[in-house]
PDB file of N, CA and C in Angstrom:
ATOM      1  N   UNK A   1       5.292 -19.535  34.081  1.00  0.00           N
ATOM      2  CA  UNK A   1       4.800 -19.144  32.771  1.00  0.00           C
ATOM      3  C   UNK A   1       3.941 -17.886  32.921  1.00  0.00           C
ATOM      4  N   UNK A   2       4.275 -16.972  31.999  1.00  0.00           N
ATOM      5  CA  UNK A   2       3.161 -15.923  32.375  1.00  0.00           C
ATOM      6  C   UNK A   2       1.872 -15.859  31.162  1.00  0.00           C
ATOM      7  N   UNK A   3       0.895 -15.025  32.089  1.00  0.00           N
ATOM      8  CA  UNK A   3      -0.367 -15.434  31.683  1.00  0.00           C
ATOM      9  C   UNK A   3      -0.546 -15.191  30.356  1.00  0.00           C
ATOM     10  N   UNK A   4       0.292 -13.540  29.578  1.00  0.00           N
ATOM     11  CA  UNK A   4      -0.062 -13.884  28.414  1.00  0.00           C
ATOM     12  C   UNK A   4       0.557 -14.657  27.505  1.00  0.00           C
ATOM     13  N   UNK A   5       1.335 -15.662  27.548  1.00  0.00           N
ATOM     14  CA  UNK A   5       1.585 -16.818  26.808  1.00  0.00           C
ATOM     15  C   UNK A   5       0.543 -17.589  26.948  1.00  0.00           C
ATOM     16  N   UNK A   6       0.325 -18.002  27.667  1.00  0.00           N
ATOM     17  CA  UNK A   6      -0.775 -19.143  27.988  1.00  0.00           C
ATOM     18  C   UNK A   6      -2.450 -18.810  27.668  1.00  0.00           C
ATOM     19  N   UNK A   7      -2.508 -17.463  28.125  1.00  0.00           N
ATOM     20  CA  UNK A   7      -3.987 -17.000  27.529  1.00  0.00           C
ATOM     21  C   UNK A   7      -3.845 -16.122  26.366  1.00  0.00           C
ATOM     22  N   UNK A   8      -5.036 -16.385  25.370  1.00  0.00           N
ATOM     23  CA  UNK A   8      -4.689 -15.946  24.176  1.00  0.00           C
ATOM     24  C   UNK A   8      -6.333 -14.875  23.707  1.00  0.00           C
ATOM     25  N   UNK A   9      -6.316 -13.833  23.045  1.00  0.00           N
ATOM     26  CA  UNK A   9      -7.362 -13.220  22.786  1.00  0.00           C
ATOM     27  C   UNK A   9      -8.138 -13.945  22.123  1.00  0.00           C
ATOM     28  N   UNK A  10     -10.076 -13.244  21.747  1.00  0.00           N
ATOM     29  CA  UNK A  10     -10.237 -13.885  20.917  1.00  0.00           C
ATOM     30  C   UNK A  10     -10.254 -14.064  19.497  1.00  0.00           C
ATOM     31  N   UNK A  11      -9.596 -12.719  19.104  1.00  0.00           N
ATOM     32  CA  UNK A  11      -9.160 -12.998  17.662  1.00  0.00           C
ATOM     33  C   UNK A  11      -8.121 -13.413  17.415  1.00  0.00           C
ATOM     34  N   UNK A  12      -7.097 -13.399  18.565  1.00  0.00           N
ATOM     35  CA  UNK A  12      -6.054 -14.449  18.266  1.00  0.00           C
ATOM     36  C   UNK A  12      -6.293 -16.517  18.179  1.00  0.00           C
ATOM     37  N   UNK A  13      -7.666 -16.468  19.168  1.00  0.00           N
ATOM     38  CA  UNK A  13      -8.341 -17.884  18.749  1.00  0.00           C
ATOM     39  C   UNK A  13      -8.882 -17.714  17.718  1.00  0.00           C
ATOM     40  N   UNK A  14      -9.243 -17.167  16.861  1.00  0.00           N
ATOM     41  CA  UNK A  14     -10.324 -17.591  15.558  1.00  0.00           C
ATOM     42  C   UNK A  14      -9.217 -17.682  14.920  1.00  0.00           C
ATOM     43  N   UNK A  15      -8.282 -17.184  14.814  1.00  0.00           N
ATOM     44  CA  UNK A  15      -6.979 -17.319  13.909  1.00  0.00           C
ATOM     45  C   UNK A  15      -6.620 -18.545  13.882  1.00  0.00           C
ATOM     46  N   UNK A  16      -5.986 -18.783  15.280  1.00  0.00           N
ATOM     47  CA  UNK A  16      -5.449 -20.268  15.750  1.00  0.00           C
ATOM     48  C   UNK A  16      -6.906 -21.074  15.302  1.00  0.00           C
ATOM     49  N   UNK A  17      -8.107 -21.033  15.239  1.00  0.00           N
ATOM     50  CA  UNK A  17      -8.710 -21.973  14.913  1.00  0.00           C
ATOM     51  C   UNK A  17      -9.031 -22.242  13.652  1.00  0.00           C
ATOM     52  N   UNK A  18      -8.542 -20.806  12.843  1.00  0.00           N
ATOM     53  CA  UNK A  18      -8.506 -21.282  11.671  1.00  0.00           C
ATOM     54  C   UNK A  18      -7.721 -21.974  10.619  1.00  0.00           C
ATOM     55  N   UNK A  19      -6.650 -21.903  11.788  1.00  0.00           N
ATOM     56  CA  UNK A  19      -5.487 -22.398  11.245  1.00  0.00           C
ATOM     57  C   UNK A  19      -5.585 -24.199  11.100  1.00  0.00           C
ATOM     58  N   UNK A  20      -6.270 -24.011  12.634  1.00  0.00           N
ATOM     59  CA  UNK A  20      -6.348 -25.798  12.888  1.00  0.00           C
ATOM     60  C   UNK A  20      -7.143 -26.489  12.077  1.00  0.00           C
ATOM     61  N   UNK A  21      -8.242 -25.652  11.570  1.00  0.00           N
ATOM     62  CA  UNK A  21      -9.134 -26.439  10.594  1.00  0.00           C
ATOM     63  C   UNK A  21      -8.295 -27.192   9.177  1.00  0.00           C
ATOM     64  N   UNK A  22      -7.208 -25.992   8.874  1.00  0.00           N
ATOM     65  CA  UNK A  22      -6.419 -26.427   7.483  1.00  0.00           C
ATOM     66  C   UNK A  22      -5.056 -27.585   8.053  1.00  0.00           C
ATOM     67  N   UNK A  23      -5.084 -27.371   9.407  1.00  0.00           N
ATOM     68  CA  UNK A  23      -3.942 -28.316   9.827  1.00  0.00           C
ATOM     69  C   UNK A  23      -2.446 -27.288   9.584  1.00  0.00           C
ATOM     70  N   UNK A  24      -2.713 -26.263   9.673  1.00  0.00           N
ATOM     71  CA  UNK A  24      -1.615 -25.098  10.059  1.00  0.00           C
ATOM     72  C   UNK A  24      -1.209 -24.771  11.280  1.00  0.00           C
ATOM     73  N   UNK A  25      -2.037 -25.417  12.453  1.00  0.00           N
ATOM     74  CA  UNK A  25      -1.276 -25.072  13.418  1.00  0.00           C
ATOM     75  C   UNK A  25      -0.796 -25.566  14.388  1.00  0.00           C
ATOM     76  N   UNK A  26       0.316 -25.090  15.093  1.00  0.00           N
ATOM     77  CA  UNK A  26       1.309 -25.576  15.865  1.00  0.00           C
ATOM     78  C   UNK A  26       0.354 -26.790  17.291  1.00  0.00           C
ATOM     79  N   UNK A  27       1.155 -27.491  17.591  1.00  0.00           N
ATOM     80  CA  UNK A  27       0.705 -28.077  19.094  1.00  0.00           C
ATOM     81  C   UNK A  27       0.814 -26.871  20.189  1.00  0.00           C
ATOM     82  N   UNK A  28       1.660 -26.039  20.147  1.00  0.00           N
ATOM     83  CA  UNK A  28       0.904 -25.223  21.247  1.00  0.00           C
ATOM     84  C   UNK A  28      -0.088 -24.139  21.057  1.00  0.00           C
ATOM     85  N   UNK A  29      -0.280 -23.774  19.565  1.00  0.00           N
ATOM     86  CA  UNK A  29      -1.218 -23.128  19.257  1.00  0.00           C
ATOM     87  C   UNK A  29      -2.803 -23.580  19.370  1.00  0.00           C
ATOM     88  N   UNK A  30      -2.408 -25.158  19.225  1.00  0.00           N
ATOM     89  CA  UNK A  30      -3.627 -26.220  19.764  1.00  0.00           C
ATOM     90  C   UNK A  30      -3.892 -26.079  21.434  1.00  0.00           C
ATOM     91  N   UNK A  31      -2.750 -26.274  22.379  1.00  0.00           N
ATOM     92  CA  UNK A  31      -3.260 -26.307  23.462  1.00  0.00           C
ATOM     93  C   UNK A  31      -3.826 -24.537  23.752  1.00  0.00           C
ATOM     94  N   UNK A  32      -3.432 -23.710  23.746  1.00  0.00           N
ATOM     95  CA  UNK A  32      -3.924 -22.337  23.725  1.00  0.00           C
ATOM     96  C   UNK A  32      -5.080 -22.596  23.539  1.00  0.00           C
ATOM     97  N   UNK A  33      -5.698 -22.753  21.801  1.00  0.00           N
ATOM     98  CA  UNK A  33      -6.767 -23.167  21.164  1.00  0.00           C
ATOM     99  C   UNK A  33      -7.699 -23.260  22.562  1.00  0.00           C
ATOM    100  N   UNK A  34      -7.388 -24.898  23.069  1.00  0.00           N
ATOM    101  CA  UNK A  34      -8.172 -25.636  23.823  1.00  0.00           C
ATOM    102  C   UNK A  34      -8.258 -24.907  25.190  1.00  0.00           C
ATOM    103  N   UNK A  35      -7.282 -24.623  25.626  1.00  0.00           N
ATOM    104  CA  UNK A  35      -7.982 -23.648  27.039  1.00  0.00           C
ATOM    105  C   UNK A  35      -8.380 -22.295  26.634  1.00  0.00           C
ATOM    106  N   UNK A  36      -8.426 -21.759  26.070  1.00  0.00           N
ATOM    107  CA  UNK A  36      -9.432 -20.552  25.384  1.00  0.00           C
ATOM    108  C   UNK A  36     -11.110 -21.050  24.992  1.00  0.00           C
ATOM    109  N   UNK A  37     -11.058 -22.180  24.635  1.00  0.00           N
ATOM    110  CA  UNK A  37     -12.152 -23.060  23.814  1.00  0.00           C
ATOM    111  C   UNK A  37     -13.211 -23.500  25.579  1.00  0.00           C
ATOM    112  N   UNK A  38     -12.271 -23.863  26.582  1.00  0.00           N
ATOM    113  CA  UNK A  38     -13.044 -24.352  27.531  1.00  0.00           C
ATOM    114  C   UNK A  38     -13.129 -23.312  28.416  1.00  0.00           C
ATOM    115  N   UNK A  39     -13.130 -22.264  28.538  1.00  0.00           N
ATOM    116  CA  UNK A  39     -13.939 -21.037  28.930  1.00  0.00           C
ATOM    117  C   UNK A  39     -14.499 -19.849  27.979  1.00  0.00           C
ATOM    118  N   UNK A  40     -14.634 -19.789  27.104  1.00  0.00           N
ATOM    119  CA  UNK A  40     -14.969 -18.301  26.413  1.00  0.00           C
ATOM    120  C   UNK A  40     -16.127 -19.111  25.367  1.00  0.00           C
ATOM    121  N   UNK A  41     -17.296 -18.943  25.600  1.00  0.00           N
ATOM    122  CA  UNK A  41     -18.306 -18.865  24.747  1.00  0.00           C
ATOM    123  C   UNK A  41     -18.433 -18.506  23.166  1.00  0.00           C
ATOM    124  N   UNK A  42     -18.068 -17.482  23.081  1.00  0.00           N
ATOM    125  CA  UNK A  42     -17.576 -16.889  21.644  1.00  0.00           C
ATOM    126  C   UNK A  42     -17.100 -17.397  20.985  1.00  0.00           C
ATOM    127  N   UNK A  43     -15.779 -17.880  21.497  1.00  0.00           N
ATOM    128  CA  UNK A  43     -14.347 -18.693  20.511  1.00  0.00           C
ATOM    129  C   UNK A  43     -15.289 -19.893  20.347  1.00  0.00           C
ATOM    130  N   UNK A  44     -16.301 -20.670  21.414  1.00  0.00           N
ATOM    131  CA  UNK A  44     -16.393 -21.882  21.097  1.00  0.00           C
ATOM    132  C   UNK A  44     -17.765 -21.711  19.999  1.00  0.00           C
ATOM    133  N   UNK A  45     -18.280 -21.017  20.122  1.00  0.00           N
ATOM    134  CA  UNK A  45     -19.041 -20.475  19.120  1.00  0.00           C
ATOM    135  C   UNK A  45     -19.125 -20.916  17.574  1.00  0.00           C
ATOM    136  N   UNK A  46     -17.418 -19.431  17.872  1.00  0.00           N
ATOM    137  CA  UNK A  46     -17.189 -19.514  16.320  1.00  0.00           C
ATOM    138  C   UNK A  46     -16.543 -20.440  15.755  1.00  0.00           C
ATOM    139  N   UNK A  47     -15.910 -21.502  16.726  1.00  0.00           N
ATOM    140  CA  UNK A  47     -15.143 -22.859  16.538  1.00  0.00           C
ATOM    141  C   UNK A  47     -16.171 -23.617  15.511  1.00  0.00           C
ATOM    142  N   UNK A  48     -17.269 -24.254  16.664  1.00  0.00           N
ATOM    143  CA  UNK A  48     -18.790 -24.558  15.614  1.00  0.00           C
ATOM    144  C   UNK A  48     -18.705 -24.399  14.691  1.00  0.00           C
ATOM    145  N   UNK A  49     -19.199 -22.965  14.574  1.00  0.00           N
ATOM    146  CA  UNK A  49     -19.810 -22.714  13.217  1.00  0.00           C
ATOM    147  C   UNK A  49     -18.637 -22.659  11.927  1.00  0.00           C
ATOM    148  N   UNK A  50     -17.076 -22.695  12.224  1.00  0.00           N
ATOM    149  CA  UNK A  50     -16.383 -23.103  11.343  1.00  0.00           C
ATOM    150  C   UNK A  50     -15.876 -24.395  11.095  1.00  0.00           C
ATOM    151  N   UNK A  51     -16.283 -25.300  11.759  1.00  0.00           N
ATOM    152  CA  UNK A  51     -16.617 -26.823  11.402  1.00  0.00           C
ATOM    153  C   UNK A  51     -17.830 -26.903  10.828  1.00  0.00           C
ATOM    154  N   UNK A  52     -19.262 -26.316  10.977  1.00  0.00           N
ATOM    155  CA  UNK A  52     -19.965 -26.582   9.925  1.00  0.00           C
ATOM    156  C   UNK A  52     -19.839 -26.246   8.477  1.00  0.00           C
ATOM    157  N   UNK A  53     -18.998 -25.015   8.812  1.00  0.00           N
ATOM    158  CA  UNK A  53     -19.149 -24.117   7.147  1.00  0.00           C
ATOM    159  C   UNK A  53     -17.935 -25.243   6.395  1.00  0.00           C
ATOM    160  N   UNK A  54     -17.103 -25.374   7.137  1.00  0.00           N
ATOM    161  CA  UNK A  54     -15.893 -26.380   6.735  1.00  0.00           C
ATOM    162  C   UNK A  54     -16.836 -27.686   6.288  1.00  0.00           C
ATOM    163  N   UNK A  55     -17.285 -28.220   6.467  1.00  0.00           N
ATOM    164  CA  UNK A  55     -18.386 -29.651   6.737  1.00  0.00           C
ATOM    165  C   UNK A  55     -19.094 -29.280   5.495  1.00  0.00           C
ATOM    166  N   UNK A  56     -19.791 -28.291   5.218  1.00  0.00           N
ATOM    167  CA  UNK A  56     -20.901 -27.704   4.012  1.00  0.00           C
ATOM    168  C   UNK A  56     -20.228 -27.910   2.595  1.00  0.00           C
ATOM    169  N   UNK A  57     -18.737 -27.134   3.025  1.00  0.00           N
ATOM    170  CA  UNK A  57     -18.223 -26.903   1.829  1.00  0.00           C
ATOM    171  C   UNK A  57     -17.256 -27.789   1.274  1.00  0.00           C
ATOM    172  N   UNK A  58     -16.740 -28.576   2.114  1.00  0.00           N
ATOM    173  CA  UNK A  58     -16.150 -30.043   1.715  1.00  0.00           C
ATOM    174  C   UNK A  58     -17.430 -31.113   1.222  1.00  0.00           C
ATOM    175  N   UNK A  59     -18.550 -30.666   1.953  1.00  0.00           N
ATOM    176  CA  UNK A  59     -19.494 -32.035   0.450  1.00  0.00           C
ATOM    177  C   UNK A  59     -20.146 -30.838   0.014  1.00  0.00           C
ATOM    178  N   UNK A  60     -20.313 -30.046  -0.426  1.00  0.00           N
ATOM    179  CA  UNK A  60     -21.060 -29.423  -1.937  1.00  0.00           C
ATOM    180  C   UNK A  60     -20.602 -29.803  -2.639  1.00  0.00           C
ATOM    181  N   UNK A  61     -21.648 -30.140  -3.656  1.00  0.00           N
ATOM    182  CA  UNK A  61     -21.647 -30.422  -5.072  1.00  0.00           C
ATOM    183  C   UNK A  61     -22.108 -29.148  -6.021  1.00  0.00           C
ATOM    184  N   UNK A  62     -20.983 -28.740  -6.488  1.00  0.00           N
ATOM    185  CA  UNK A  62     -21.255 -27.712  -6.880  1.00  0.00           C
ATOM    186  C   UNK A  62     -20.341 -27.630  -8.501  1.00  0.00           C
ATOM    187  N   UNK A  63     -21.550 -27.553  -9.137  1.00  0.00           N
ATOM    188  CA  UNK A  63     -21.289 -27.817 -10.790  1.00  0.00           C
ATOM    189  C   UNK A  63     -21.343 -25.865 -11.242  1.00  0.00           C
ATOM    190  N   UNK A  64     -20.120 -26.008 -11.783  1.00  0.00           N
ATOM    191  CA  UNK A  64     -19.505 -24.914 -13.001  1.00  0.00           C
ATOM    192  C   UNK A  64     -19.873 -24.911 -14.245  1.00  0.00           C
ATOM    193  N   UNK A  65     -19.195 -23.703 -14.794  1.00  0.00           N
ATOM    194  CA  UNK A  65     -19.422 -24.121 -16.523  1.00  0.00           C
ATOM    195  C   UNK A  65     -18.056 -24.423 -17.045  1.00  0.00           C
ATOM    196  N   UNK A  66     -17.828 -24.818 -17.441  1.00  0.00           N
ATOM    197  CA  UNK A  66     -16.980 -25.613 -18.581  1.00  0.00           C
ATOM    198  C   UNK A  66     -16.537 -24.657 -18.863  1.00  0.00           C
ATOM    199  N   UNK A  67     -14.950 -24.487 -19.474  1.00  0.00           N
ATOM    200  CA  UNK A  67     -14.606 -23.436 -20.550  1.00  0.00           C
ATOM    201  C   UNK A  67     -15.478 -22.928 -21.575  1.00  0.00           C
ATOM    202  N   UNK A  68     -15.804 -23.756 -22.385  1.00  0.00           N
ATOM    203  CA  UNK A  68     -16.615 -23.756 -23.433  1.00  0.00           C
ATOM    204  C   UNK A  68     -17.962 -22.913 -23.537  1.00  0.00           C
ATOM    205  N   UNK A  69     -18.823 -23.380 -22.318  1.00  0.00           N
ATOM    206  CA  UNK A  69     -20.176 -22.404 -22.007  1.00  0.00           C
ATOM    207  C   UNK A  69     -19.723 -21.073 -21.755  1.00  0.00           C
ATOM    208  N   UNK A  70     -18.520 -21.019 -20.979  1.00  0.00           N
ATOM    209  CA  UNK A  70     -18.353 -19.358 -20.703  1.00  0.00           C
ATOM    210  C   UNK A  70     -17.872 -18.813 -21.775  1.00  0.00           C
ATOM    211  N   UNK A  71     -17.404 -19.686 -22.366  1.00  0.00           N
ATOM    212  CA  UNK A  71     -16.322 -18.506 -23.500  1.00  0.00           C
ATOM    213  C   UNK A  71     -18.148 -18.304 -24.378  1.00  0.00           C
ATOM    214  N   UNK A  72     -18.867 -19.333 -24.681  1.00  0.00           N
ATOM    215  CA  UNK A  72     -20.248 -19.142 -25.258  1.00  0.00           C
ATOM    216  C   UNK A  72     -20.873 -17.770 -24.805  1.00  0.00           C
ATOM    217  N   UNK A  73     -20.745 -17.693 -23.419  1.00  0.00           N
ATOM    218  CA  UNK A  73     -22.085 -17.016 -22.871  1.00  0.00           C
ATOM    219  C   UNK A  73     -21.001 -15.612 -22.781  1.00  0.00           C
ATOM    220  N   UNK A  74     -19.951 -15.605 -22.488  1.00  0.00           N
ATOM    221  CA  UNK A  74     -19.331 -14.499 -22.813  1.00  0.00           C
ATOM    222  C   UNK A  74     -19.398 -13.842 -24.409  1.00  0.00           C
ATOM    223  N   UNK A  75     -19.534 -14.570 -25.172  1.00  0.00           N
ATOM    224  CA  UNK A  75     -19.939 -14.197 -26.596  1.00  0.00           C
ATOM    225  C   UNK A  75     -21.276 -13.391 -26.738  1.00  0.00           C
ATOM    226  N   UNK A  76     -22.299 -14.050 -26.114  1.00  0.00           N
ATOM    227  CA  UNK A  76     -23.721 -13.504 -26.376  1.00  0.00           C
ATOM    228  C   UNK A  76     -23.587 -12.378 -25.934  1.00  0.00           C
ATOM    229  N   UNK A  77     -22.936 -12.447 -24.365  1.00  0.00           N
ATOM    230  CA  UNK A  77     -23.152 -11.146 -23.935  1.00  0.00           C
ATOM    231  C   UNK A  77     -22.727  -9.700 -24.498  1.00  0.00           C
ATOM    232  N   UNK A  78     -21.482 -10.279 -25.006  1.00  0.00           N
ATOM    233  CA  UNK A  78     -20.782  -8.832 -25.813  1.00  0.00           C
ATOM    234  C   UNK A  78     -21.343  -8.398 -26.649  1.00  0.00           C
ATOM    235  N   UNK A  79     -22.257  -9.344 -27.595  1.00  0.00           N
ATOM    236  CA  UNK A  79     -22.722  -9.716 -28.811  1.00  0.00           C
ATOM    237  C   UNK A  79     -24.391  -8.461 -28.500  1.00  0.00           C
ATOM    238  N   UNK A  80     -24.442  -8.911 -27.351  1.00  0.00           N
ATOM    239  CA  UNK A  80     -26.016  -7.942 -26.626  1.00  0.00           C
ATOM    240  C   UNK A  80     -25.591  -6.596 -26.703  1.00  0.00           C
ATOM    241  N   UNK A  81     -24.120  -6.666 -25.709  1.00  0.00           N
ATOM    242  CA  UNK A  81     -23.721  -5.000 -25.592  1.00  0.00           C
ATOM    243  C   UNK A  81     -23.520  -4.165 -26.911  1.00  0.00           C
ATOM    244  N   UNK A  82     -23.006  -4.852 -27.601  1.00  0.00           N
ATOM    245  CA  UNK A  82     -22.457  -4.073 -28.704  1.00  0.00           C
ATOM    246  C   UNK A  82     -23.936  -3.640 -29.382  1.00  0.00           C
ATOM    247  N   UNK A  83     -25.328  -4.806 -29.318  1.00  0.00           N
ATOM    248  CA  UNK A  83     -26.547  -4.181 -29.715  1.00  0.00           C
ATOM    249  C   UNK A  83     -26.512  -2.240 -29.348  1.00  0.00           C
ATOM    250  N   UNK A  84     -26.371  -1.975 -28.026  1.00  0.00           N
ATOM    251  CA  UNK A  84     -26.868  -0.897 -27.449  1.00  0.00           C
ATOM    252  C   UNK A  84     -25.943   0.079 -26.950  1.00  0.00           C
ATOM    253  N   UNK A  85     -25.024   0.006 -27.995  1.00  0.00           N
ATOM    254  CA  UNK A  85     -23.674   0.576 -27.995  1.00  0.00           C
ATOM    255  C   UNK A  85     -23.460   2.100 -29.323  1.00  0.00           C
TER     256      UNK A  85
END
């Protein structure tokens, strides 16, 4: 096997790891993943910190406005501009 199949850069790991987070990527894109992951600091790094941000943003609770308020607050606002128009 030659080496660059088997070793992979590291923006070709943040890729592959971003892939793995959504469940996009291949089993050998996983094993790559994993021997890139158990030597290079960086990749394992940014592995981390995209399981936390992944982790953050799967439980936020995070409340919108309704159709209704925006189409509202989009009203006022035009309603302002056109004041100073």
């Amino acid at each position: 096997m030659k080496k660059r199949y088997l070793f992979i850069s590291c923006e070709e790991a943040k890729h592959i790891c971003d892939k793995s987070q959504y469940g996009e990527a291949t089993g050998w894109e996983r094993i790559k993943l994993a021997l890139r992951l158990s030597w290079c600091h960086v990749t394992r790094s940014y592995s981390t910190k995209n399981k936390k941000l992944s982790n953050v943003m799967a439980n936020a609770e995070v409340d919108c406005l309704k159709n209704e308020e925006r189409k509202k607050l989009k009203q006022q606002f035009e309603e302002e501009l056109a004041k100073y128009q």
